[in-house]
PDB file of N, CA and C in Angstrom:
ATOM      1  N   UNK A   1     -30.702 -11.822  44.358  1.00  0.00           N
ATOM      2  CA  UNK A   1     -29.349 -11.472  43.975  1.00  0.00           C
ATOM      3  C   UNK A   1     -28.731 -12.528  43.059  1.00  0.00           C
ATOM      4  N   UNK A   2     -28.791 -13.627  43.690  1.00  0.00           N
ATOM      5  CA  UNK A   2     -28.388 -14.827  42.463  1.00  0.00           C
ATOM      6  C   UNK A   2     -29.179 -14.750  41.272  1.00  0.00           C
ATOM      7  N   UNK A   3     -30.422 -14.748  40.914  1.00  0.00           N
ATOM      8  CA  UNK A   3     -31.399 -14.825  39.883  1.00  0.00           C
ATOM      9  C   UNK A   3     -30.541 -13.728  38.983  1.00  0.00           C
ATOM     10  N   UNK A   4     -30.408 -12.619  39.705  1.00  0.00           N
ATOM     11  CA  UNK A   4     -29.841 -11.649  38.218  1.00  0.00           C
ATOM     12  C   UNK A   4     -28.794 -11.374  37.697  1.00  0.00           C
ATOM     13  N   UNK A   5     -27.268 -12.417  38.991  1.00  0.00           N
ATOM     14  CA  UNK A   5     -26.230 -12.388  38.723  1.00  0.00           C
ATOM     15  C   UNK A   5     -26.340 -13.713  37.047  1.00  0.00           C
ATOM     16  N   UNK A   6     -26.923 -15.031  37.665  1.00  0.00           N
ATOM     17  CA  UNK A   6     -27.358 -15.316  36.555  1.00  0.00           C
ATOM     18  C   UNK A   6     -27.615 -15.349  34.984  1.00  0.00           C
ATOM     19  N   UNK A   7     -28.615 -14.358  35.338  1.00  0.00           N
ATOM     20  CA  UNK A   7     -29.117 -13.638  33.918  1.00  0.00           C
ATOM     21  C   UNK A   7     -28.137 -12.510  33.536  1.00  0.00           C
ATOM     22  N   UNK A   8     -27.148 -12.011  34.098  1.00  0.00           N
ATOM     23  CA  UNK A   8     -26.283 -11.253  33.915  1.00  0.00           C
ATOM     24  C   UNK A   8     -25.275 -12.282  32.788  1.00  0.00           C
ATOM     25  N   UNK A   9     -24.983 -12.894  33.966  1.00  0.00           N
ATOM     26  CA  UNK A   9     -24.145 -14.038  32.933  1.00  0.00           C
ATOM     27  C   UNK A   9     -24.557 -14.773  31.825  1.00  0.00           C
ATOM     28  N   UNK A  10     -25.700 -15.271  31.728  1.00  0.00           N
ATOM     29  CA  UNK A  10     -26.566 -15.866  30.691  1.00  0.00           C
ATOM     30  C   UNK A  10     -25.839 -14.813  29.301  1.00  0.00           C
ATOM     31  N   UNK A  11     -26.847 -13.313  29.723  1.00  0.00           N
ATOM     32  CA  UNK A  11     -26.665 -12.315  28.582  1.00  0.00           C
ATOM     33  C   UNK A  11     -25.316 -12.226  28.119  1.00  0.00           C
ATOM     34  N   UNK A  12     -24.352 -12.162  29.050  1.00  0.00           N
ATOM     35  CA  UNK A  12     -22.792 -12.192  28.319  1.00  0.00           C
ATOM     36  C   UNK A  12     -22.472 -13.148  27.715  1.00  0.00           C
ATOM     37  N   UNK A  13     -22.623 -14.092  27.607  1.00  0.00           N
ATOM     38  CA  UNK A  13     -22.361 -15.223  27.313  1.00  0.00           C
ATOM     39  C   UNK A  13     -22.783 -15.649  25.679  1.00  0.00           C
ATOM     40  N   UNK A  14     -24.147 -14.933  25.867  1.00  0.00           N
ATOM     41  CA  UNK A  14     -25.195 -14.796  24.673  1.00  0.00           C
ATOM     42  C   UNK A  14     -24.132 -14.093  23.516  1.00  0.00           C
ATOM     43  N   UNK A  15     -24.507 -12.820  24.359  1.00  0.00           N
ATOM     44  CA  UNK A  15     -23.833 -11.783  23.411  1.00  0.00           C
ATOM     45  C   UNK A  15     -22.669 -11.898  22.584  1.00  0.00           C
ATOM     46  N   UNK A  16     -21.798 -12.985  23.502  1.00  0.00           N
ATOM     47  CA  UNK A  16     -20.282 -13.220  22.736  1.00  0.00           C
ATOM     48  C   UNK A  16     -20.501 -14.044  21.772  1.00  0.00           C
ATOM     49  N   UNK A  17     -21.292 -14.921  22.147  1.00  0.00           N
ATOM     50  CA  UNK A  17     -21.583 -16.243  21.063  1.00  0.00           C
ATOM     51  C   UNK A  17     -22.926 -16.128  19.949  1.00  0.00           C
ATOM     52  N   UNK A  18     -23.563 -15.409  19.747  1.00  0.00           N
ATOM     53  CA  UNK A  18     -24.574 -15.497  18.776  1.00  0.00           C
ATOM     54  C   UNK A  18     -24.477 -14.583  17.899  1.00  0.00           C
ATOM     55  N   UNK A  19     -23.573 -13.704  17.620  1.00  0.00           N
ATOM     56  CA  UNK A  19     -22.625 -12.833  16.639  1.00  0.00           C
ATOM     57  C   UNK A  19     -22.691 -13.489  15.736  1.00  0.00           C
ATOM     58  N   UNK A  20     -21.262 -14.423  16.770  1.00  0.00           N
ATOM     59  CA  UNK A  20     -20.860 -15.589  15.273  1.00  0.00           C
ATOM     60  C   UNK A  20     -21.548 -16.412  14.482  1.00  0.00           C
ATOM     61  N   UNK A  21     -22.445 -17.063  15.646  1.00  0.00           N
ATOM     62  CA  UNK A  21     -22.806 -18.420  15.022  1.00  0.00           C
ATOM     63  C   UNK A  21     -23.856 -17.772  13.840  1.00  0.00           C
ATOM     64  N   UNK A  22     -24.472 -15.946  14.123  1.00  0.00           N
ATOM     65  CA  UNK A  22     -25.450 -16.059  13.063  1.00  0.00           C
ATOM     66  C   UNK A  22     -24.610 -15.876  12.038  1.00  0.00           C
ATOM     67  N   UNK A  23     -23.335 -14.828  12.098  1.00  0.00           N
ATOM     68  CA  UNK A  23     -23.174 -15.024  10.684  1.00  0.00           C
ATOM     69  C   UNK A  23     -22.927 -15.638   9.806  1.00  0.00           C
ATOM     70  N   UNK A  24     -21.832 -17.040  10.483  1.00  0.00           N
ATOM     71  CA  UNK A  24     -21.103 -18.120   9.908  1.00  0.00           C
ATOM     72  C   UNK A  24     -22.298 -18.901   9.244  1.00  0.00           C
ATOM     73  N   UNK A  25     -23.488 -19.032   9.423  1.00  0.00           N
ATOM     74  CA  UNK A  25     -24.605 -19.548   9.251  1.00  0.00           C
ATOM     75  C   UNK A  25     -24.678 -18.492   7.795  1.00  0.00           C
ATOM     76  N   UNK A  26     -24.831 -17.573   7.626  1.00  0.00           N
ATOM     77  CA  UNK A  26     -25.719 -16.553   6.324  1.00  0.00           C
ATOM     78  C   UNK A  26     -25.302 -17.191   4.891  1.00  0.00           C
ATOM     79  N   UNK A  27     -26.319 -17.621   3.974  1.00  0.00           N
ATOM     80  CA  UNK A  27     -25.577 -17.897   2.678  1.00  0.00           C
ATOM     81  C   UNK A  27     -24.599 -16.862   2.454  1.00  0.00           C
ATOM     82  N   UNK A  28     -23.637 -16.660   1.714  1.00  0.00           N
ATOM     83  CA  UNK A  28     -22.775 -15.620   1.321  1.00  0.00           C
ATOM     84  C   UNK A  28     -21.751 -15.464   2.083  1.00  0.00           C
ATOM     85  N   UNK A  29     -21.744 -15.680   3.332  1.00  0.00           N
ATOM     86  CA  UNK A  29     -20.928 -15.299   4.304  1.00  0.00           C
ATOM     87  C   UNK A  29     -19.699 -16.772   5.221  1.00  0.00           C
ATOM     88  N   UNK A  30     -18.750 -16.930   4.495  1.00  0.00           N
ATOM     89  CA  UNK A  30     -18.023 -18.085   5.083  1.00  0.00           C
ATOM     90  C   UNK A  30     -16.743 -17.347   6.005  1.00  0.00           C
ATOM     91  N   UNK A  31     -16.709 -18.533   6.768  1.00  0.00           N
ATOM     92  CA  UNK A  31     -15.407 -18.305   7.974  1.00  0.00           C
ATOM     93  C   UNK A  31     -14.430 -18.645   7.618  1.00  0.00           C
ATOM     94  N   UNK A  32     -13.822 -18.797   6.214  1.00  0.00           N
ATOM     95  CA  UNK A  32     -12.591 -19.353   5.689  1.00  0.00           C
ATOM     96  C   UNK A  32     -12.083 -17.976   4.944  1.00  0.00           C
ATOM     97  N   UNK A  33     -10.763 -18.194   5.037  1.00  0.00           N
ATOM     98  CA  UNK A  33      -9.666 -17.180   4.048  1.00  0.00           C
ATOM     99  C   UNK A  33      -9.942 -17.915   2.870  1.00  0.00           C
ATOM    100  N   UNK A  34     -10.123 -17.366   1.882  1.00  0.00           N
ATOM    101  CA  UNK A  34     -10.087 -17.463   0.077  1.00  0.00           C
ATOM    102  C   UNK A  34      -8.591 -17.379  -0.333  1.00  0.00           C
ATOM    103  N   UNK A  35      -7.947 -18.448  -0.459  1.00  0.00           N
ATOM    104  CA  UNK A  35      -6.691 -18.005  -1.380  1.00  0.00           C
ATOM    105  C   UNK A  35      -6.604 -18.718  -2.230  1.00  0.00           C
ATOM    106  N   UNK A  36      -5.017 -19.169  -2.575  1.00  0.00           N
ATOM    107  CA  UNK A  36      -4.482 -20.100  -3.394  1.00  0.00           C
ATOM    108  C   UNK A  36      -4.252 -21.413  -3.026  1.00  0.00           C
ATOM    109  N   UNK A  37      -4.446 -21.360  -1.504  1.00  0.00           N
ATOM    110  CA  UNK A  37      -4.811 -23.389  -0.989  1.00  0.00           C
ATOM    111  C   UNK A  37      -5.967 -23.268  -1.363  1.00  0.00           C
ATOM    112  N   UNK A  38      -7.212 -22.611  -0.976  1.00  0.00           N
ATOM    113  CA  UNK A  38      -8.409 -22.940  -0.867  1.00  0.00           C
ATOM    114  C   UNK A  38      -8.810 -23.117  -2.366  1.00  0.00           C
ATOM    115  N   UNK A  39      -8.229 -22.415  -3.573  1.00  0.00           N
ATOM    116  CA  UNK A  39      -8.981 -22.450  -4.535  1.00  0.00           C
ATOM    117  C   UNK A  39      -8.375 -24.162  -5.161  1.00  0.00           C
ATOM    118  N   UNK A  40      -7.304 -24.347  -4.538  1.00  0.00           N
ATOM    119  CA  UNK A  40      -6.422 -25.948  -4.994  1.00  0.00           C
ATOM    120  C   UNK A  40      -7.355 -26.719  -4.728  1.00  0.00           C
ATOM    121  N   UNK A  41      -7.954 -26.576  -3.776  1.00  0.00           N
ATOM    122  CA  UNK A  41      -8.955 -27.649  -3.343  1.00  0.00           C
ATOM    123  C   UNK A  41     -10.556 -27.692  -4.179  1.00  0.00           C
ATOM    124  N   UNK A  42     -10.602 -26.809  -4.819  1.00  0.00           N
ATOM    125  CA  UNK A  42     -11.780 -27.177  -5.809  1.00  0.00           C
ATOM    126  C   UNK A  42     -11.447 -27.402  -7.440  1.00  0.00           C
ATOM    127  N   UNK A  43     -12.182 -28.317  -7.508  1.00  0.00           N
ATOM    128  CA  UNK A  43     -11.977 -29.239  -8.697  1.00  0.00           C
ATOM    129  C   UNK A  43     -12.810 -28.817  -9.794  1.00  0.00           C
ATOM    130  N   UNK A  44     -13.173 -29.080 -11.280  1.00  0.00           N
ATOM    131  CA  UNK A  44     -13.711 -28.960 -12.124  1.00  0.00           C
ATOM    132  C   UNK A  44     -14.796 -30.081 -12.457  1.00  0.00           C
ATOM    133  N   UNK A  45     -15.623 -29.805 -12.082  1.00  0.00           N
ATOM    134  CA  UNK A  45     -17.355 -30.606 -12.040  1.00  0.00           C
ATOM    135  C   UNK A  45     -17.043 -31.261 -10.493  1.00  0.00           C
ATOM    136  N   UNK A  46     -16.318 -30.818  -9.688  1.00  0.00           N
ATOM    137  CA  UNK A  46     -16.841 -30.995  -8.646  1.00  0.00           C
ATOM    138  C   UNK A  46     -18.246 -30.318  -8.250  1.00  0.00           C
ATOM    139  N   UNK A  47     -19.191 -31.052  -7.242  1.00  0.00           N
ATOM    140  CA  UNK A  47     -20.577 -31.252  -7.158  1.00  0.00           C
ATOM    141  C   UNK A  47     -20.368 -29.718  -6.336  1.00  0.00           C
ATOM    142  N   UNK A  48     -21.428 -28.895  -6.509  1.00  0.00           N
ATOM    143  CA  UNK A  48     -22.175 -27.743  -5.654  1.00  0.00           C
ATOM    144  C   UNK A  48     -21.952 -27.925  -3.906  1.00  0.00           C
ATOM    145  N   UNK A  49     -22.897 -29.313  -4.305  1.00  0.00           N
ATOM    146  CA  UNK A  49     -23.343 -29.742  -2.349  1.00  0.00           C
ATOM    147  C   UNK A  49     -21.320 -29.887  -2.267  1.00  0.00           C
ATOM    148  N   UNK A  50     -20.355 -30.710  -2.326  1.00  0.00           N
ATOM    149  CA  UNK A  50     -19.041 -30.653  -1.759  1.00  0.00           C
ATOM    150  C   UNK A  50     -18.669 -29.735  -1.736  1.00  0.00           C
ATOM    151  N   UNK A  51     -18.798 -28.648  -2.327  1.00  0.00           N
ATOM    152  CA  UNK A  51     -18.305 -27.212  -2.258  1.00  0.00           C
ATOM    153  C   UNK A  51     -19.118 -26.541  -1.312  1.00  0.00           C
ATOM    154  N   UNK A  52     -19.905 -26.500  -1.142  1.00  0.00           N
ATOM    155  CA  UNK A  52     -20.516 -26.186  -0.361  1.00  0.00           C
ATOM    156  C   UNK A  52     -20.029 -26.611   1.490  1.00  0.00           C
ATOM    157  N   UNK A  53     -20.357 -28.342   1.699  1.00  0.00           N
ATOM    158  CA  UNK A  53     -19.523 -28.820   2.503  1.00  0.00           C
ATOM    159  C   UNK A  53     -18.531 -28.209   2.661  1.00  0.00           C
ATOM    160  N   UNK A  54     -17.373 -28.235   2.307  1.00  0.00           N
ATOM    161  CA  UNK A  54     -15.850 -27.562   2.493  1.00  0.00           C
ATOM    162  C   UNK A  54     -15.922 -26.068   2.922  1.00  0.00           C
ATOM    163  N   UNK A  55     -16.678 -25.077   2.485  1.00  0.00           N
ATOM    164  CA  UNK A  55     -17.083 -24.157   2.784  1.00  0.00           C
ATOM    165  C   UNK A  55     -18.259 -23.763   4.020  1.00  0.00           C
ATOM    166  N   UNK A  56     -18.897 -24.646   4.184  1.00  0.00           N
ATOM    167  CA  UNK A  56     -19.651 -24.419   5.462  1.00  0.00           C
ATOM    168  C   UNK A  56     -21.348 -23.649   5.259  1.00  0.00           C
ATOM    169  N   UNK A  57     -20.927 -23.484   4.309  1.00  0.00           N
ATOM    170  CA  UNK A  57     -22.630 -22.473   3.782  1.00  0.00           C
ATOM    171  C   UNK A  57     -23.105 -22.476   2.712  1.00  0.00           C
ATOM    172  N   UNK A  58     -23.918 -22.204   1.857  1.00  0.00           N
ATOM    173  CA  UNK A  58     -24.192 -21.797   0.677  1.00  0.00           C
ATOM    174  C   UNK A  58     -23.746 -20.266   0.222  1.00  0.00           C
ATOM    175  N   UNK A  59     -23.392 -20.445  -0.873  1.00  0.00           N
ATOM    176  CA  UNK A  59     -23.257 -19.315  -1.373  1.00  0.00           C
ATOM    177  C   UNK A  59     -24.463 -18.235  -1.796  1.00  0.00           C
ATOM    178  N   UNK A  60     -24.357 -16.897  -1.934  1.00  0.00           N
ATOM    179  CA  UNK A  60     -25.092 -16.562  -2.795  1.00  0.00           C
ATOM    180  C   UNK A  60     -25.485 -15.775  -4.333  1.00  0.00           C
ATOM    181  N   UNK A  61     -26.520 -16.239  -4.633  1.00  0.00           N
ATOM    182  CA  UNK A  61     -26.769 -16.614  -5.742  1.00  0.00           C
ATOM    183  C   UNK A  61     -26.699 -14.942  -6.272  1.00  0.00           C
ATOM    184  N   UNK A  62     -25.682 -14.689  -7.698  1.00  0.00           N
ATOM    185  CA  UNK A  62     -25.608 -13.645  -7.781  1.00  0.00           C
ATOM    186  C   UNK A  62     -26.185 -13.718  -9.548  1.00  0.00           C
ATOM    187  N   UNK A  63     -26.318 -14.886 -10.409  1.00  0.00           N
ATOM    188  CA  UNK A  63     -26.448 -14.798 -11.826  1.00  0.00           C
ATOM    189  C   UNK A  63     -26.779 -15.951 -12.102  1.00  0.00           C
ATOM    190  N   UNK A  64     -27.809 -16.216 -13.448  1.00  0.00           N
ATOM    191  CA  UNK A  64     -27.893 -17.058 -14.057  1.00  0.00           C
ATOM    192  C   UNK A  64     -27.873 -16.842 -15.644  1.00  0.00           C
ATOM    193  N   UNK A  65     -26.489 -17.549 -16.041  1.00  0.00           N
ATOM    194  CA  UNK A  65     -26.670 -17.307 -17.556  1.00  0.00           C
ATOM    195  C   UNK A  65     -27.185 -18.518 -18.520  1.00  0.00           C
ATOM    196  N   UNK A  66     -28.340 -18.575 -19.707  1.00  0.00           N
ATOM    197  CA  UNK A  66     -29.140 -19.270 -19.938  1.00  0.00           C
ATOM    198  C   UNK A  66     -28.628 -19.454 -20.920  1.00  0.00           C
ATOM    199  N   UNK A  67     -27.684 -18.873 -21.515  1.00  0.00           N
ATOM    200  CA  UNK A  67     -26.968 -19.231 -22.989  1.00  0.00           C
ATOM    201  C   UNK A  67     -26.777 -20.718 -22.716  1.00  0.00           C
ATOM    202  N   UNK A  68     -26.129 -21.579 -21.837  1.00  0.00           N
ATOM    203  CA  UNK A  68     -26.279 -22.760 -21.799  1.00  0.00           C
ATOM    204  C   UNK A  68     -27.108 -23.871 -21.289  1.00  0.00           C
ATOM    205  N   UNK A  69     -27.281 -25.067 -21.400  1.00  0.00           N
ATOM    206  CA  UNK A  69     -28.573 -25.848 -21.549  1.00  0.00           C
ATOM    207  C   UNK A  69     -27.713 -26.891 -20.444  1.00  0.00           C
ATOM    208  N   UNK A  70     -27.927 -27.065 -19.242  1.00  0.00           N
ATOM    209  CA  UNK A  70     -28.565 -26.567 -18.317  1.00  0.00           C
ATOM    210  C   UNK A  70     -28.081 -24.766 -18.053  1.00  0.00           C
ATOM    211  N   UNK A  71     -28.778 -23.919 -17.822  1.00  0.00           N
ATOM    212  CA  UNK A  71     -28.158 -22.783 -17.144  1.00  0.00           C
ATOM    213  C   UNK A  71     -27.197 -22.597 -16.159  1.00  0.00           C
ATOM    214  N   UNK A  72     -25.958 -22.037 -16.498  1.00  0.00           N
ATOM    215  CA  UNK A  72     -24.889 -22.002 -15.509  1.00  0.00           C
ATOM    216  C   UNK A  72     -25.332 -20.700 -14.372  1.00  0.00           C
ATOM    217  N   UNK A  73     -25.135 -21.073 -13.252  1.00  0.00           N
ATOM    218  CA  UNK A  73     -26.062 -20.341 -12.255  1.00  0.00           C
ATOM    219  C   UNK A  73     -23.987 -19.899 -11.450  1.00  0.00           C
ATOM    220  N   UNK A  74     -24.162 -18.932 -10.832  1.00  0.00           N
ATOM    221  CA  UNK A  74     -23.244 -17.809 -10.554  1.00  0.00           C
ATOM    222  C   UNK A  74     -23.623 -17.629  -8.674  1.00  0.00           C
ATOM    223  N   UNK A  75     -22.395 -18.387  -8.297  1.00  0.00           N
ATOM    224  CA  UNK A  75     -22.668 -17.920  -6.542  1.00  0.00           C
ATOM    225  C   UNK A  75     -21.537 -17.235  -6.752  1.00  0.00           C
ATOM    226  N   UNK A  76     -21.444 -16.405  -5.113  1.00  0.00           N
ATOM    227  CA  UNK A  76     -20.593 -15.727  -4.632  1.00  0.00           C
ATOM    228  C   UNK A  76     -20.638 -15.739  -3.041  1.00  0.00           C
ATOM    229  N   UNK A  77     -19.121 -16.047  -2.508  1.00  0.00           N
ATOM    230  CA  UNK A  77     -19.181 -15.816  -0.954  1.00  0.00           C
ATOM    231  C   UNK A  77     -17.656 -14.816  -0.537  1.00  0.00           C
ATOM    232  N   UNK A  78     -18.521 -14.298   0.653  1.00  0.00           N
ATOM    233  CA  UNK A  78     -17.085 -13.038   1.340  1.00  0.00           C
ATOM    234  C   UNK A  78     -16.834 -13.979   2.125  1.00  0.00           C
ATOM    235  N   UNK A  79     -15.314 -13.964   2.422  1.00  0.00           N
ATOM    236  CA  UNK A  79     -14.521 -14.791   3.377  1.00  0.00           C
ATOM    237  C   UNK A  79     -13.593 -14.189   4.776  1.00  0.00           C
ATOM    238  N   UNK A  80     -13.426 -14.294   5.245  1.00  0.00           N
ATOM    239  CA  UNK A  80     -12.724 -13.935   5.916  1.00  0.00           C
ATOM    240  C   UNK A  80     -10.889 -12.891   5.318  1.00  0.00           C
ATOM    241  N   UNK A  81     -10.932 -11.873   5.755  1.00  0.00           N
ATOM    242  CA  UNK A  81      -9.849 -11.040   5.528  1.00  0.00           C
ATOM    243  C   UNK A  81     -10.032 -10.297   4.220  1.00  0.00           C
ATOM    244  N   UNK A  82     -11.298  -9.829   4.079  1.00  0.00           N
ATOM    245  CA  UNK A  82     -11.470  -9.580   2.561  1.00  0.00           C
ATOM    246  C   UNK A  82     -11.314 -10.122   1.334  1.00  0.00           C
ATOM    247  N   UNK A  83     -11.702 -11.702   1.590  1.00  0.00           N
ATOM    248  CA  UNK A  83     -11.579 -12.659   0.391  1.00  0.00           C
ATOM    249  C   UNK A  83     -12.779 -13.008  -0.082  1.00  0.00           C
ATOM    250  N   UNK A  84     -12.929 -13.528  -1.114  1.00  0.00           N
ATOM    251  CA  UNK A  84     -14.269 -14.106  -1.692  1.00  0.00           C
ATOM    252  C   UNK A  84     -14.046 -14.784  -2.744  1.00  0.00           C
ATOM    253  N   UNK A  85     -15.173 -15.371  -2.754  1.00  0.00           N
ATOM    254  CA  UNK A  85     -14.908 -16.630  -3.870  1.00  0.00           C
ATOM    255  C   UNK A  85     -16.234 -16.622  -4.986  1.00  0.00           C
ATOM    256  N   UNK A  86     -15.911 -16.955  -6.037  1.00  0.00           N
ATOM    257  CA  UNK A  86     -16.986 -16.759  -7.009  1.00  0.00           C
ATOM    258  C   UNK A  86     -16.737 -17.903  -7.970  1.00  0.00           C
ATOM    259  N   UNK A  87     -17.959 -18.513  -7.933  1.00  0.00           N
ATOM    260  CA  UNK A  87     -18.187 -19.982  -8.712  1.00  0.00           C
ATOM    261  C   UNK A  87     -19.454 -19.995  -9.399  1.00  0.00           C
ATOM    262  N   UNK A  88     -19.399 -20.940 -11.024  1.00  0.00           N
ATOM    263  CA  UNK A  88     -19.842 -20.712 -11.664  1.00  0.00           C
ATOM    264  C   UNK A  88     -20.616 -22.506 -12.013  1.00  0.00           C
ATOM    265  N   UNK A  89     -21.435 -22.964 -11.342  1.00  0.00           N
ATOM    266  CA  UNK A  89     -22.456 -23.815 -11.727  1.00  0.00           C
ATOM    267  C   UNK A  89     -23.021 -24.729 -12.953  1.00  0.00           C
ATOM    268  N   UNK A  90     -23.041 -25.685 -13.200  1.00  0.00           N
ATOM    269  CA  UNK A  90     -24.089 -26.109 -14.235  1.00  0.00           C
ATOM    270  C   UNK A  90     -24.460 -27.462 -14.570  1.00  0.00           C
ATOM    271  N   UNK A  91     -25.642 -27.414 -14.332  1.00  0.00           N
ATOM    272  CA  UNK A  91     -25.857 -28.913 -14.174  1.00  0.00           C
ATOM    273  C   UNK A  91     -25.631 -29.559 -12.878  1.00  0.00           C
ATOM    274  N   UNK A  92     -25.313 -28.658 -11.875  1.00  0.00           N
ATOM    275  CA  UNK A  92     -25.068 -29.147 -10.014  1.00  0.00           C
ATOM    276  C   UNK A  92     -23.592 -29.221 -10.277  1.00  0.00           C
ATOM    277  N   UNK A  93     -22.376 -28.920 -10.814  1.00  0.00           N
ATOM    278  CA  UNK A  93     -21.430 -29.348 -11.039  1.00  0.00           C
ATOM    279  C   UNK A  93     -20.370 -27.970 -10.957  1.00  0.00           C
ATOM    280  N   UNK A  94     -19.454 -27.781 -10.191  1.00  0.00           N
ATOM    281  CA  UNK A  94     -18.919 -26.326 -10.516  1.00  0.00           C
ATOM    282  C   UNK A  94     -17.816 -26.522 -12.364  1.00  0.00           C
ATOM    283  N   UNK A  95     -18.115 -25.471 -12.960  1.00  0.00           N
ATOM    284  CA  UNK A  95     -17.338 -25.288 -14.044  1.00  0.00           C
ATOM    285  C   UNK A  95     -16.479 -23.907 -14.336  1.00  0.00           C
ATOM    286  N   UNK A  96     -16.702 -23.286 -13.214  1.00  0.00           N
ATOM    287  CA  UNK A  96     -15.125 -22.296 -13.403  1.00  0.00           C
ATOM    288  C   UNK A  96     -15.562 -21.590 -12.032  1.00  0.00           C
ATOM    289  N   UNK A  97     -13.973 -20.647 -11.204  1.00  0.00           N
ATOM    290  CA  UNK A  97     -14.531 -20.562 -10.028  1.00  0.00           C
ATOM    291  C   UNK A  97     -12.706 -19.497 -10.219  1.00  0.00           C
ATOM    292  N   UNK A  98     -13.220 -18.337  -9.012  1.00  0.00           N
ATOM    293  CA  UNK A  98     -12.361 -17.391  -9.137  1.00  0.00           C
ATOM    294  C   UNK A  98     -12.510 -16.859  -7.780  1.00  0.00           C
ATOM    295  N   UNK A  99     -11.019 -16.894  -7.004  1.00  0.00           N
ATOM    296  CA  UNK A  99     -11.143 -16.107  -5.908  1.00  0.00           C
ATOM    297  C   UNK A  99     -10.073 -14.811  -5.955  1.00  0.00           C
ATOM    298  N   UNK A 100     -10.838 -13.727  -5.048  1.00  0.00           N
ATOM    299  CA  UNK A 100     -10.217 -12.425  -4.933  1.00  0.00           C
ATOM    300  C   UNK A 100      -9.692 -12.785  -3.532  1.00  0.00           C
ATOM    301  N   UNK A 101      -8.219 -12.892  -3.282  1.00  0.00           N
ATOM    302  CA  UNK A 101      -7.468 -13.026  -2.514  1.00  0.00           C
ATOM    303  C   UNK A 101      -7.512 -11.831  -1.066  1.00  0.00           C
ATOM    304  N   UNK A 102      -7.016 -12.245   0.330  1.00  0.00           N
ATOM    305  CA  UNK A 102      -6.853 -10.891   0.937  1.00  0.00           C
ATOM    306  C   UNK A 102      -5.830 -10.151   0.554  1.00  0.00           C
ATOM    307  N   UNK A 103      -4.899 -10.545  -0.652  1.00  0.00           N
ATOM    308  CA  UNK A 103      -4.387  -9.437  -1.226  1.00  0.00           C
ATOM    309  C   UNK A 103      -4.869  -8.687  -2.156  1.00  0.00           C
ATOM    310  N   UNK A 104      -6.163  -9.053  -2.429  1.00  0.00           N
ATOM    311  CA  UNK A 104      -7.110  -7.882  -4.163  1.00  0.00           C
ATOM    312  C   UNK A 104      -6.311  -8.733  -5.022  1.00  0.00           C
ATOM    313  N   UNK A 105      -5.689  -9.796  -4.971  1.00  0.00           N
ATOM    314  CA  UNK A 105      -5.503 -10.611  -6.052  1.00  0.00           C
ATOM    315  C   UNK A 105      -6.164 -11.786  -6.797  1.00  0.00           C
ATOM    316  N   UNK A 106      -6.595 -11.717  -8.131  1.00  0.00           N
ATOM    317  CA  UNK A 106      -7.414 -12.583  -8.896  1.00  0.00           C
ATOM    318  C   UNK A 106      -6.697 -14.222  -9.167  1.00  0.00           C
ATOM    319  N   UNK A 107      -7.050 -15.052  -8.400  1.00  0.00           N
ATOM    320  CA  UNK A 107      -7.269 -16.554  -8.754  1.00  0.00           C
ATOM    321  C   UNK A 107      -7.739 -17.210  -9.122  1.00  0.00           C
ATOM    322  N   UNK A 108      -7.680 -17.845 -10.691  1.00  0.00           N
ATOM    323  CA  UNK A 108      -8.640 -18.082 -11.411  1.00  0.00           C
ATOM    324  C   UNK A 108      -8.151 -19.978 -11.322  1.00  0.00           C
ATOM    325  N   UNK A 109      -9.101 -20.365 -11.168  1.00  0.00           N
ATOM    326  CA  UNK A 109      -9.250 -22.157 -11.118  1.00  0.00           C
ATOM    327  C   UNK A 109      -8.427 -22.647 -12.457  1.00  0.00           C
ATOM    328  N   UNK A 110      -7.749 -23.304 -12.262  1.00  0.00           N
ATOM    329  CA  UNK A 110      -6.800 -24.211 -12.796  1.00  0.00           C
ATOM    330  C   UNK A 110      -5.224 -23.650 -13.144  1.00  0.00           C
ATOM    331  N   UNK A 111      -4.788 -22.413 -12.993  1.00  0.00           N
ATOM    332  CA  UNK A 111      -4.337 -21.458 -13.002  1.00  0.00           C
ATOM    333  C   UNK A 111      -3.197 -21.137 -12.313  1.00  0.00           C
TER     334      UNK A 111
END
């Protein structure tokens, strides 16, 4: 009787908690709202890896355009409340970066 009250509990426990942790984990997928603080906080040639940091995941990789020397490489992440953020790479360095707000509103970096 104890052994499966146990494992009863084990499984609930599971169930509540490994939802999250896988998704918060998925490139593409961050636990932050995208707005107009969050986009304040990224800078112009700020590094990939700090953006990344601040965000919690990697993004994913949606483009690479080769017109420039290094190639500017194109992430994208969904955020919490229907936000997302889209940043534009080059040389390890972000150089332009645009979030769609949970209002469907466009925030464009420096802006």
């Amino acid at each position: 009787m104890i052994k499966n009250v146990t494992v009863l509990a084990l499984w609930m426990i599971l169930s509540c908690v490994l939802p999250a942790a896988v998704s918060a984990g998925q490139p593409g997928t961050a636990d932050k709202v995208f707005n107009r603080r969050f986009i304040e906080k990224v800078k112009l040639t700020m590094p990939y890896d700090q953006l990344v940091k601040i965000i919690g995941t990697e993004g994913t990789k949606v483009g690479e355009d080769k017109r420039f020397s290094p190639p500017a490489v194109s992430y994208h992440w969904n955020g919490e409340r229907k936000s997302a953020l889209d940043v534009k790479v080059a040389a390890g360095k972000v150089v332009d970066a645009t979030v769609t707000s949970p209002k469907n509103k466009k925030i464009f970096l420096g802006k």
